[in-house]
Protein backbone atom coordinates (compact mmCIF):
# COMPACT_ATOMS: atom_id res chain seq x y z
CA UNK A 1 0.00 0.00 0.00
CA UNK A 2 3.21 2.55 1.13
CA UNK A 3 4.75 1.58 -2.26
CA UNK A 4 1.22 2.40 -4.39
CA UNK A 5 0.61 6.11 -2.47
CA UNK A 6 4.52 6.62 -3.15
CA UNK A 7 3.96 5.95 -7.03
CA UNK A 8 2.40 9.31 -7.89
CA UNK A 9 1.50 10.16 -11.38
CA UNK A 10 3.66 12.10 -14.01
CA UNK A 11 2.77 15.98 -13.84
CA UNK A 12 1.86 16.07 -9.78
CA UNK A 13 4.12 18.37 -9.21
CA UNK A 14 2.72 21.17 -12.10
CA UNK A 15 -0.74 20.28 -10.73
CA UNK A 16 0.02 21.39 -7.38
CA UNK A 17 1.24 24.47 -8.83
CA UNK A 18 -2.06 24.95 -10.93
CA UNK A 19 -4.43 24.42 -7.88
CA UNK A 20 -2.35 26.82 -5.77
CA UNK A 21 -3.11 30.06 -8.09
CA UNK A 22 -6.76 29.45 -7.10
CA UNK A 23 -5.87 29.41 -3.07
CA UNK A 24 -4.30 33.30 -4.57
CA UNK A 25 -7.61 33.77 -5.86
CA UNK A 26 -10.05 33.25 -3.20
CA UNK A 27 -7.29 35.07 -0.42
CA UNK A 28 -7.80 37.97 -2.57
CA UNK A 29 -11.46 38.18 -2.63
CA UNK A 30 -11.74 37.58 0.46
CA UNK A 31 -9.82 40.26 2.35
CA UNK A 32 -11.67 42.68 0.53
CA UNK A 33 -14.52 42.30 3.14
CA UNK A 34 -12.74 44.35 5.94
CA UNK A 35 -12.39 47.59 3.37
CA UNK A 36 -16.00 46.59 2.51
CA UNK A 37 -16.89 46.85 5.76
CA UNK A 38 -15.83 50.56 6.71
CA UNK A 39 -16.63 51.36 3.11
CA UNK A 40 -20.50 50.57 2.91
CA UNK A 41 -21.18 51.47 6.90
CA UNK A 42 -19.97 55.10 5.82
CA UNK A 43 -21.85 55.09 2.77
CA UNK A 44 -24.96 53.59 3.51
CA UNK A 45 -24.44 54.84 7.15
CA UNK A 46 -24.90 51.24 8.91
CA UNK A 47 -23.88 50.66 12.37
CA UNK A 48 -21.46 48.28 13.21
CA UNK A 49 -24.16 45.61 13.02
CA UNK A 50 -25.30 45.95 10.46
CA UNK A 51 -22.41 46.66 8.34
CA UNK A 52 -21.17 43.14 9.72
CA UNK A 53 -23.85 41.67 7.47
CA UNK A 54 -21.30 41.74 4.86
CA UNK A 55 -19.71 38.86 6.39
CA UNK A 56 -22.33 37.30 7.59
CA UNK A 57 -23.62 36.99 3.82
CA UNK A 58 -20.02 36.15 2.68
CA UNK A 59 -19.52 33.01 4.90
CA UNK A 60 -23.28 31.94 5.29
CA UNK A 61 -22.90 30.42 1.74
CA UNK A 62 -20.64 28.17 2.81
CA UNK A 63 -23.03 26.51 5.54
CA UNK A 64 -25.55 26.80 2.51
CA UNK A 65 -23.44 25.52 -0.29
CA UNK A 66 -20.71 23.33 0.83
CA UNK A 67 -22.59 20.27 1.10
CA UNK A 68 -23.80 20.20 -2.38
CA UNK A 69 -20.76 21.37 -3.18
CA UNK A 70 -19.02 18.10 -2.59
CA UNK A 71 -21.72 16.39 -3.95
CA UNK A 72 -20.79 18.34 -7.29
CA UNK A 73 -17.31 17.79 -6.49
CA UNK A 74 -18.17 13.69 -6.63
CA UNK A 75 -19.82 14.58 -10.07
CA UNK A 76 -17.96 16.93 -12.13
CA UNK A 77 -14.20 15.95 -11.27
CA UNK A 78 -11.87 18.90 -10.19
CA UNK A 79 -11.01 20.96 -13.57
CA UNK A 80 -14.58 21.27 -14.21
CA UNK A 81 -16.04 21.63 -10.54
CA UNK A 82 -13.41 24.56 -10.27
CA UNK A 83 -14.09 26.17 -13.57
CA UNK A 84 -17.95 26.32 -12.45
CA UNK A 85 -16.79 27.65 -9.30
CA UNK A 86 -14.68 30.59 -10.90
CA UNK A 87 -17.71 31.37 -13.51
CA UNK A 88 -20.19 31.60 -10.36
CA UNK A 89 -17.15 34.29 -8.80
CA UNK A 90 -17.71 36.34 -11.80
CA UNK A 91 -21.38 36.37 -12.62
CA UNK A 92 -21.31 37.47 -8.16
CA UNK A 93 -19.28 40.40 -9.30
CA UNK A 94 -21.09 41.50 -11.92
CA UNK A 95 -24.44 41.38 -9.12
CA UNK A 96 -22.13 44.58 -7.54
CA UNK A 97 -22.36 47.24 -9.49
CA UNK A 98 -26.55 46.51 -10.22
CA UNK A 99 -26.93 46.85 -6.75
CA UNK A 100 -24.80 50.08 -6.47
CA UNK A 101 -26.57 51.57 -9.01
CA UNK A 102 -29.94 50.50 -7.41
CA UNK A 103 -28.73 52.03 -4.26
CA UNK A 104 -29.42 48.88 -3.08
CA UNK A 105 -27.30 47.36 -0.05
CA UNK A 106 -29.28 44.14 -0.03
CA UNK A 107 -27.94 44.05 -3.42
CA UNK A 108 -24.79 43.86 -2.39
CA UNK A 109 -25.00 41.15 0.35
CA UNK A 110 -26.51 39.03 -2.34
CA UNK A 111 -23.54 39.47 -4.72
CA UNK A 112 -21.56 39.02 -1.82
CA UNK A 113 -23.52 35.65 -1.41
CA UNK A 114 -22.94 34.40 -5.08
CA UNK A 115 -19.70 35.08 -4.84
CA UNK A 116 -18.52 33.14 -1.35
CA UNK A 117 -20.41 30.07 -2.80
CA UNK A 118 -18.08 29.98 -5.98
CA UNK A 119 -14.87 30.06 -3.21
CA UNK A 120 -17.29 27.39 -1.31
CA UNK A 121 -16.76 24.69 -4.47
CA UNK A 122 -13.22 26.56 -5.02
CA UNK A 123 -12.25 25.11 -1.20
CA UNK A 124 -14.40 22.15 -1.42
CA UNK A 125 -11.91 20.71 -4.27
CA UNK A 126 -8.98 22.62 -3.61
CA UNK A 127 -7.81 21.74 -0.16
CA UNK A 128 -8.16 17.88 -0.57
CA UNK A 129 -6.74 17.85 -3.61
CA UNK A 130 -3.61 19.40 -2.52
CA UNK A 131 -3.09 17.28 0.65
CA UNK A 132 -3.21 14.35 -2.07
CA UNK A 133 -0.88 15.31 -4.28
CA UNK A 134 1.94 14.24 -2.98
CA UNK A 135 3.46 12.01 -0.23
CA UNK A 136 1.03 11.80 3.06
CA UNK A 137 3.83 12.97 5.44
CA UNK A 138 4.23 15.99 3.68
CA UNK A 139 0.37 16.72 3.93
CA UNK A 140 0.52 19.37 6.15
CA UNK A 141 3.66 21.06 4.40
CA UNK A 142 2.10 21.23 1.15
CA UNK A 143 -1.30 22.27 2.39
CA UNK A 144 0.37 25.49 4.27
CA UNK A 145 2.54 26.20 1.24
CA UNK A 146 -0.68 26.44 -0.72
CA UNK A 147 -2.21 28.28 2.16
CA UNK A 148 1.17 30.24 1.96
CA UNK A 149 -0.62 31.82 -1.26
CA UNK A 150 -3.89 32.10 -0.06
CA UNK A 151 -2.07 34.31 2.55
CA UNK A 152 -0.26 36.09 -0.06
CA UNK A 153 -3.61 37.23 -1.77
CA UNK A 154 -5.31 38.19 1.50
CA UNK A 155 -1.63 40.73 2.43
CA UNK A 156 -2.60 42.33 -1.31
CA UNK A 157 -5.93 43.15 -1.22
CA UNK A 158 -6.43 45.26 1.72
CA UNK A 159 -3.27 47.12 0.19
CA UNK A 160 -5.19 47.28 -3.19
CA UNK A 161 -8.79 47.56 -2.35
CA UNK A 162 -8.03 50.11 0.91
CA UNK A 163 -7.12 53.02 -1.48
CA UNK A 164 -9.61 52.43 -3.60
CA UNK A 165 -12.57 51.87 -1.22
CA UNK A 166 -11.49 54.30 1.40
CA UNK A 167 -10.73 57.60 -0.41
CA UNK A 168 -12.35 60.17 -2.11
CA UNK A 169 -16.16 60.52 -2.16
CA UNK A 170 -17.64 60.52 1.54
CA UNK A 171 -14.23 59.66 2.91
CA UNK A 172 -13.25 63.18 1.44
CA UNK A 173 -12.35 65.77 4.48
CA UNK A 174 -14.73 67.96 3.45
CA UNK A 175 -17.49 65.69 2.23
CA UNK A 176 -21.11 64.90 3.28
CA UNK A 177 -22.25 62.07 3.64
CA UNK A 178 -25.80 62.84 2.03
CA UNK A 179 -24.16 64.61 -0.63
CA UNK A 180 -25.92 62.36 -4.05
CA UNK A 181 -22.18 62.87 -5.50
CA UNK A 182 -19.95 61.99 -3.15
CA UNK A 183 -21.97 58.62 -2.44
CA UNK A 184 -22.06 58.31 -6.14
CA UNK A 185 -17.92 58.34 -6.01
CA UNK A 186 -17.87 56.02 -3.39
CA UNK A 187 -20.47 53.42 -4.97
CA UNK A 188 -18.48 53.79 -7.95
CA UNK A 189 -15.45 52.87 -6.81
CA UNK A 190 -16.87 49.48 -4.96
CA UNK A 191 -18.02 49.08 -8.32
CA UNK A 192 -14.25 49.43 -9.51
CA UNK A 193 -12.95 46.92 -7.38
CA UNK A 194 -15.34 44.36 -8.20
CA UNK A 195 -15.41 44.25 -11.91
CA UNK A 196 -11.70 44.26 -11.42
CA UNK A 197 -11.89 41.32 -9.00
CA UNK A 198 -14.79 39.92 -11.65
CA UNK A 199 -11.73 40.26 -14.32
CA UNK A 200 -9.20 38.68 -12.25
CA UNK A 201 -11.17 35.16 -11.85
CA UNK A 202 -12.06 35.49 -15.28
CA UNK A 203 -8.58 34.63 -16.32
CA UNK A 204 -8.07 32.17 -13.92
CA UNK A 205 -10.65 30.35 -14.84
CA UNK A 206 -9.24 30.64 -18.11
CA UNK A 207 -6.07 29.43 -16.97
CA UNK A 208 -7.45 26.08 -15.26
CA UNK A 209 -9.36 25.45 -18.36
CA UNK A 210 -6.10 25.03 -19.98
CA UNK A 211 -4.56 23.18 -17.39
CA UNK A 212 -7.73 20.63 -16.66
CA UNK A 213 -6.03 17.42 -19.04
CA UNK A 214 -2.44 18.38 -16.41
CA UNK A 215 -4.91 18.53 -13.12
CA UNK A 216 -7.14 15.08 -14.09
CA UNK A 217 -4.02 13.36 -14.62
CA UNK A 218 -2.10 13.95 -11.29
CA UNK A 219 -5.25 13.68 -9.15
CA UNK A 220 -5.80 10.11 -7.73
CA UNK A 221 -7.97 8.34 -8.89
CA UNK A 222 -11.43 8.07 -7.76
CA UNK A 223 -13.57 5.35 -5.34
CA UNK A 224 -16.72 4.22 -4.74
CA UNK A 225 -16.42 6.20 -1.36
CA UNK A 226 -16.02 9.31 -3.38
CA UNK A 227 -19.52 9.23 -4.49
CA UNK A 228 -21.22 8.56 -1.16
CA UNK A 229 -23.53 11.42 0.48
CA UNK A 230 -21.38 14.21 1.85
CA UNK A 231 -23.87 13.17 5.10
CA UNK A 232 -21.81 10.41 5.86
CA UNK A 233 -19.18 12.99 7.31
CA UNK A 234 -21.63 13.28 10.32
CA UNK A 235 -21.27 9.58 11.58
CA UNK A 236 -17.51 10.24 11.69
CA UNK A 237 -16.94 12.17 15.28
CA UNK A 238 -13.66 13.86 13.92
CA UNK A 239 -15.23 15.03 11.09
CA UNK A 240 -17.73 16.88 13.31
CA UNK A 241 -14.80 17.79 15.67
CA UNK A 242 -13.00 18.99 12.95
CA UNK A 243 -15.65 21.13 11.46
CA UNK A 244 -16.40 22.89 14.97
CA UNK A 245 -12.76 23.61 14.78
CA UNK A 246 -12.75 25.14 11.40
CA UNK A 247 -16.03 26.99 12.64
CA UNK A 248 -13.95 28.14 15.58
CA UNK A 249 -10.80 29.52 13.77
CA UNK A 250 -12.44 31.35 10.71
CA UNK A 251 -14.81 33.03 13.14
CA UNK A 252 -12.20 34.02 15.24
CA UNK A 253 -10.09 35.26 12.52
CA UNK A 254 -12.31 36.86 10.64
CA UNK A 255 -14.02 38.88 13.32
CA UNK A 256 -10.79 40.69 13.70
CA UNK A 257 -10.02 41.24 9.83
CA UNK A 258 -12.81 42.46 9.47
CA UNK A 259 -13.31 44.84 12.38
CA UNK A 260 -9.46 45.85 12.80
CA UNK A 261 -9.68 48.63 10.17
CA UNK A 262 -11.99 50.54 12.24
CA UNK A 263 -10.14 49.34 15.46
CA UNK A 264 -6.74 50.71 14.38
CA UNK A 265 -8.92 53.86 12.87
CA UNK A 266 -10.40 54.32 16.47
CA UNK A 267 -8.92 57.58 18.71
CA UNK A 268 -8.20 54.84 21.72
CA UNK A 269 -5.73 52.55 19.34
CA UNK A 270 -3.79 54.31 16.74
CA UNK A 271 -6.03 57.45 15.83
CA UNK A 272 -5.32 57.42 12.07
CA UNK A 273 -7.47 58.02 8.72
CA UNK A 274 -9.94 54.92 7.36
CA UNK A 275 -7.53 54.31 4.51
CA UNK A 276 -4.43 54.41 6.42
CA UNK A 277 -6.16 51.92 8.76
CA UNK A 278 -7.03 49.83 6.32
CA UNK A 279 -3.86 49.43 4.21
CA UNK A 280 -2.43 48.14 7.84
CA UNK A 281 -4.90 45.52 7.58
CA UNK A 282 -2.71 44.41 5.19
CA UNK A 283 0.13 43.26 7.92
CA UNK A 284 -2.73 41.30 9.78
CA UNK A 285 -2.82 39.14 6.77
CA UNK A 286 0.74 39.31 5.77
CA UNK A 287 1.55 37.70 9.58
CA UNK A 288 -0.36 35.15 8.18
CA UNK A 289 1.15 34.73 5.09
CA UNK A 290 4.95 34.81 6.32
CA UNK A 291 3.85 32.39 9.23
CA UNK A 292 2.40 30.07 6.94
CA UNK A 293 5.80 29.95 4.77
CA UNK A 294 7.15 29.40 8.89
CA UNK A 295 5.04 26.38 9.79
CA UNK A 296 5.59 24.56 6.10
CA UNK A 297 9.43 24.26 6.94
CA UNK A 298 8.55 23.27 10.67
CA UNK A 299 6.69 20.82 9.36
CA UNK A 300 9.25 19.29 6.83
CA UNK A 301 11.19 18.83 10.26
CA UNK A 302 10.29 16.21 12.96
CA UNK A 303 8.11 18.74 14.91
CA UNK A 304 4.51 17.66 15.06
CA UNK A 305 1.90 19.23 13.44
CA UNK A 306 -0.34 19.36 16.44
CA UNK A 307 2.74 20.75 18.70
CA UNK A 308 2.78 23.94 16.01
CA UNK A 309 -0.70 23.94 16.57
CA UNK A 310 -1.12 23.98 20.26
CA UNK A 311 1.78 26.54 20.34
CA UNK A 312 0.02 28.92 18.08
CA UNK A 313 -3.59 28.46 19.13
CA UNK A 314 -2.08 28.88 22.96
CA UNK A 315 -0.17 32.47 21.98
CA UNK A 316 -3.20 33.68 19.97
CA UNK A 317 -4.67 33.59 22.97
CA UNK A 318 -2.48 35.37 24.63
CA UNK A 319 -3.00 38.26 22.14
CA UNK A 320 -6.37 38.39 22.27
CA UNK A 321 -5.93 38.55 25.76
CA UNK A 322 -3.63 41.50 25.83
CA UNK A 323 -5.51 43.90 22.92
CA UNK A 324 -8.53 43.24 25.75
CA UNK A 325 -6.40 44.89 28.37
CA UNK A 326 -4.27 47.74 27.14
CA UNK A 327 -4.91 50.35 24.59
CA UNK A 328 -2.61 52.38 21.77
CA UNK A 329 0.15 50.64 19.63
CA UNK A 330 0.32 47.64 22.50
CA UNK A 331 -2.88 46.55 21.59
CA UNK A 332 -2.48 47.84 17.99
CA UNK A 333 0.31 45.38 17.44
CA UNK A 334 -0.88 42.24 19.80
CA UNK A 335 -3.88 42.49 17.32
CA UNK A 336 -2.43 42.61 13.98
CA UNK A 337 0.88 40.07 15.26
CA UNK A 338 -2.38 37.25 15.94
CA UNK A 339 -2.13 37.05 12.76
CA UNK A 340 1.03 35.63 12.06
CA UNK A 341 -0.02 32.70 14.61
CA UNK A 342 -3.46 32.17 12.72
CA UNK A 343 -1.29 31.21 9.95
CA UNK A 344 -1.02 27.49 10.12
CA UNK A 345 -4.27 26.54 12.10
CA UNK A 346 -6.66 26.93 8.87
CA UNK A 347 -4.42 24.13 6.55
CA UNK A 348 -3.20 22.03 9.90
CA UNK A 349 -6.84 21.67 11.28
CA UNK A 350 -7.70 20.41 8.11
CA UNK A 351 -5.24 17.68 7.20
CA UNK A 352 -5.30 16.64 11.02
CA UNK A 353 -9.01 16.07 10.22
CA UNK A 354 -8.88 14.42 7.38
CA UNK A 355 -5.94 12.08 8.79
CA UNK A 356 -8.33 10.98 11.77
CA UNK A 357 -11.78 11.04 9.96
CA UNK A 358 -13.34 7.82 9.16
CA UNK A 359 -15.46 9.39 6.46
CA UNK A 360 -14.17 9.32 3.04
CA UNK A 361 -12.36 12.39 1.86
CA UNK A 362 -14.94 14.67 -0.49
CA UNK A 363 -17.50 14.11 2.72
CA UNK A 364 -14.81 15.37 5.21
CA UNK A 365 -14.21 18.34 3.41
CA UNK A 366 -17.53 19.13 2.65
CA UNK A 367 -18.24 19.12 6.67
CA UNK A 368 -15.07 21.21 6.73
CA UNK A 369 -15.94 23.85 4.63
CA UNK A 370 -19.53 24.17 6.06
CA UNK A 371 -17.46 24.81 9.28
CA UNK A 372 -16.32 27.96 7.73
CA UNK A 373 -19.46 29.38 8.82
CA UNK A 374 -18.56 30.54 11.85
CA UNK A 375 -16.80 33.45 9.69
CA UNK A 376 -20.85 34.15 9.74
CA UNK A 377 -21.54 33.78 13.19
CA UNK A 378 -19.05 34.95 15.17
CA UNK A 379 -18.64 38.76 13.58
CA UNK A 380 -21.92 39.49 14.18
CA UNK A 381 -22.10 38.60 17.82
CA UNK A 382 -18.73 40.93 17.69
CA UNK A 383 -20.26 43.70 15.93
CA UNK A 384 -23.63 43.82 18.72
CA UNK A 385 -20.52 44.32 21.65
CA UNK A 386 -18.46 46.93 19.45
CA UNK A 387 -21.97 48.81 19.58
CA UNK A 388 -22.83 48.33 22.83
CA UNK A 389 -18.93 49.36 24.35
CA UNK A 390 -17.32 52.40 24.58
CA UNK A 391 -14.04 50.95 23.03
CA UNK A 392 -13.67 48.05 20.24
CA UNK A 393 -11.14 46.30 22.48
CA UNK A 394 -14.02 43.97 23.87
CA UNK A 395 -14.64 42.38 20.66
CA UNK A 396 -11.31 40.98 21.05
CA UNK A 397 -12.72 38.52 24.01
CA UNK A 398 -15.01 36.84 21.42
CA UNK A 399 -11.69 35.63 19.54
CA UNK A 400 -10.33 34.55 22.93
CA UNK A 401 -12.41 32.25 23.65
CA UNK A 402 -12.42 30.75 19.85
CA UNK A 403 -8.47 30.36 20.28
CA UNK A 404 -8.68 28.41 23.54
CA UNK A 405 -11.51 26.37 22.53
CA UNK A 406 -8.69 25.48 19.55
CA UNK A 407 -6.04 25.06 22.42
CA UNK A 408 -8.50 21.63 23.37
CA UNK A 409 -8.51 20.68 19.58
CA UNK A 410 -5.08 20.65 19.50
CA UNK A 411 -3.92 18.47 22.62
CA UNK A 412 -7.20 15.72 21.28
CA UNK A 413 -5.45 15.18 17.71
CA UNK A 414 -2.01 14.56 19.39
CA UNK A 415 -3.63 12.17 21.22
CA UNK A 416 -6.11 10.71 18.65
CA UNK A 417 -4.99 7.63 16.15
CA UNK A 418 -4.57 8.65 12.67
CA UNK A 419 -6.45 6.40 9.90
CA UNK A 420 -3.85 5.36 7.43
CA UNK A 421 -6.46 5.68 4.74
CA UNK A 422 -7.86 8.97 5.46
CA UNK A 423 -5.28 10.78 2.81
CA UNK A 424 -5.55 8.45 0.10
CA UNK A 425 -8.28 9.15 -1.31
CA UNK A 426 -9.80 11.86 -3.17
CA UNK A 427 -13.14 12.93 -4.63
CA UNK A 428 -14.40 13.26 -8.29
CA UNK A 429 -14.53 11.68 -11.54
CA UNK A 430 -11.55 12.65 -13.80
């Protein structure tokens, strides 16, 4: 059996390199909701609530979607499950700019919507896929490489989309906010960004269509398994566990993404201009993104996975801790250096998971990627405190308690016994 998962097929390694533009892709996308976030509650004037819907409509469609996701997954095969997904990013982007014109911030939340469910199939595929192709010891490695570009997408786009989103129009120093043309600039430049974005996917998903003949001939090859209900996931308890913990970390990292622009804007942190504040953002994610690069070489050595995990779930903690408890650049900097320790736990959760699920792989990362839903949850719940206090420090304790909650993931997969077939197989038709 060692000697068949050894023998992998001719073009793996360009493969791999195919699949990881698309963890670029959906990085990129997806940082744009902190901008979004200060961007629309200004324009539309929202409160902190309600401007938090834009997340909340981002990651809902992964609770929503990933489950038939994988079931399309089983059908399709990867090329064409992920050139569906990209097609479904752009036809979401185009939504944007209907609604803007409409006035419409419904609108938006629904383009929003279309969008995250594209990334849903997009992640669905994606992560699996790379933690098969290649040797199962190096699962983790490869996965946080990938995720290494994921990050890398996520550091550009506040650094892009901040600029864009978060000058000129309302943001002026001398504009009104219920001036018709300065929310007309500022509409039309979230318009901008998304037919840019719209662009972007549009030649990736050009790109993979090229590729598809290279990616269906490194990916394994499928099972009967592969085509079972994406339910099945829920009889395996690691799966579940698994899926909590993914619900868990995405919550807790996005509810600071999203809400540290206006935290580092705020006179109690750093007392600088929306833009400014946003294009810092970009570090948050960057932390991320060198840390991932970090824990890939860690994890080449003989340091376990879940020891890198416990480590970084334990100091994000920590963090969270401190930013509740102090005020100016010490809690500026605890918040934006979590990041750097969120790096690995996204990519590590998930091949842990899949290493200890007894479910078969394409049902294990459906359940996975419906746990991304707590990116829903959790901001929300954030954004009611941020109204409610004086300060935005509090928010801070509802990422605590995700990172400790992690801590107790961590310690039960060094503990748990790893199914030898968990990383062997792989969903889809070719």
């Amino acid at each position: 059996m060692a000697d068949i998962q050894q023998a992998k097929p001719k073009g793996t390694g360009l493969a791999f390199a195919y699949v990881t533009t698309l963890f670029f892709a959906w990085g990129f996308v997806t940082s744009l909701i902190g901008p979004l976030i200060a961007a629309v509650r200004r324009v539309f004037e929202l409160s902190y609530t309600e401007a938090t819907l834009t997340t909340f409509a981002w990651f809902i469609a992964y609770g929503i979607a990933s489950i038939p996701a994988a079931a399309l997954l089983g059908r399709l095969g990867y090329s064409r499950a992920i050139i569906v997904a990209l097609v479904t990013m752009v036809a979401g982007c185009l939504i944007v700019p209907i609604a803007t014109l409409a006035d419409f911030y419904p609108g938006v939340l629904i383009a929003l919507f279309v969008i995250a469910s594209g990334v849903t199939l997009l992640q669905v595929g994606a992560n699996p896929l790379v933690a098969a192709l290649g040797a199962r010891k190096s699962s983790h490695a490869r996965l946080n490489f990938s995720q290494f570009f994921n990050s890398l997408g996520t550091t550009l786009g506040p650094l892009i989309a901040a600029p864009i989103l978060l000058t000129g129009g309302v943001f002026a120093a001398d504009a009104i906010i219920t001036d018709p043309v300065s929310r007309a600039e500022s509409l039309r430049s979230i318009d901008l960004a998304f037919l840019a974005v719209g662009l972007f996917f549009a030649v990736v998903a050009g790109f993979i269509f090229t590729a598809r003949k290279t990616i269906n001939a490194a990916a394994p090859a499928p099972t009967a398994e592969d085509r079972m209900s994406p339910l099945v996931a829920l009889k395996s308890p690691w799966a579940v566990f698994g899926a909590l913990a993914i619900f868990l970390y995405v919550g807790s990292e996005v509810t600071i993404g999203d809400l540290l622009t206006n935290f580092l804007h705020s006179p109690e942190i750093l007392n600088i201009p929306l833009a400014a504040a946003g294009s810092m953002v970009a570090w948050y994610w960057g932390g991320a993104m060198v840390g991932r690069l970090v824990g890939g070489l860690l994890m080449l050595t003989r340091i376990p996975a879940t020891t890198i995990l416990l480590v970084n779930t334990a100091v994000a903690a920590i963090l969270c801790l401190v930013v509740t408890q102090t005020s100016g650049t010490t809690a500026a900097y605890a918040a934006i250096a979590i990041g750097f320790f969120n790096s690995i736990m996204f990519p590590t959760i998930f091949t842990l998971t899949l290493e200890r699920s007894t479910a078969p792989i394409p049902a294990t990362s459906g359940l996975l990627v419906f746990g991304i839903i707590g990116g829903a949850v959790l901001p929300p719940i954030a954004g009611q405190i941020a109204d409610r206090a004086a300060t935005l420090n509090p928010v801070f304790y509802v990422p605590l308690i995700g990172y400790l909650l992690l801590v107790g993931f961590a310690l039960a997969a060094s503990r748990a016994k790893v199914q030898q077939a968990a990383v062997t197989g792989t969903p889809g038709p070719h």
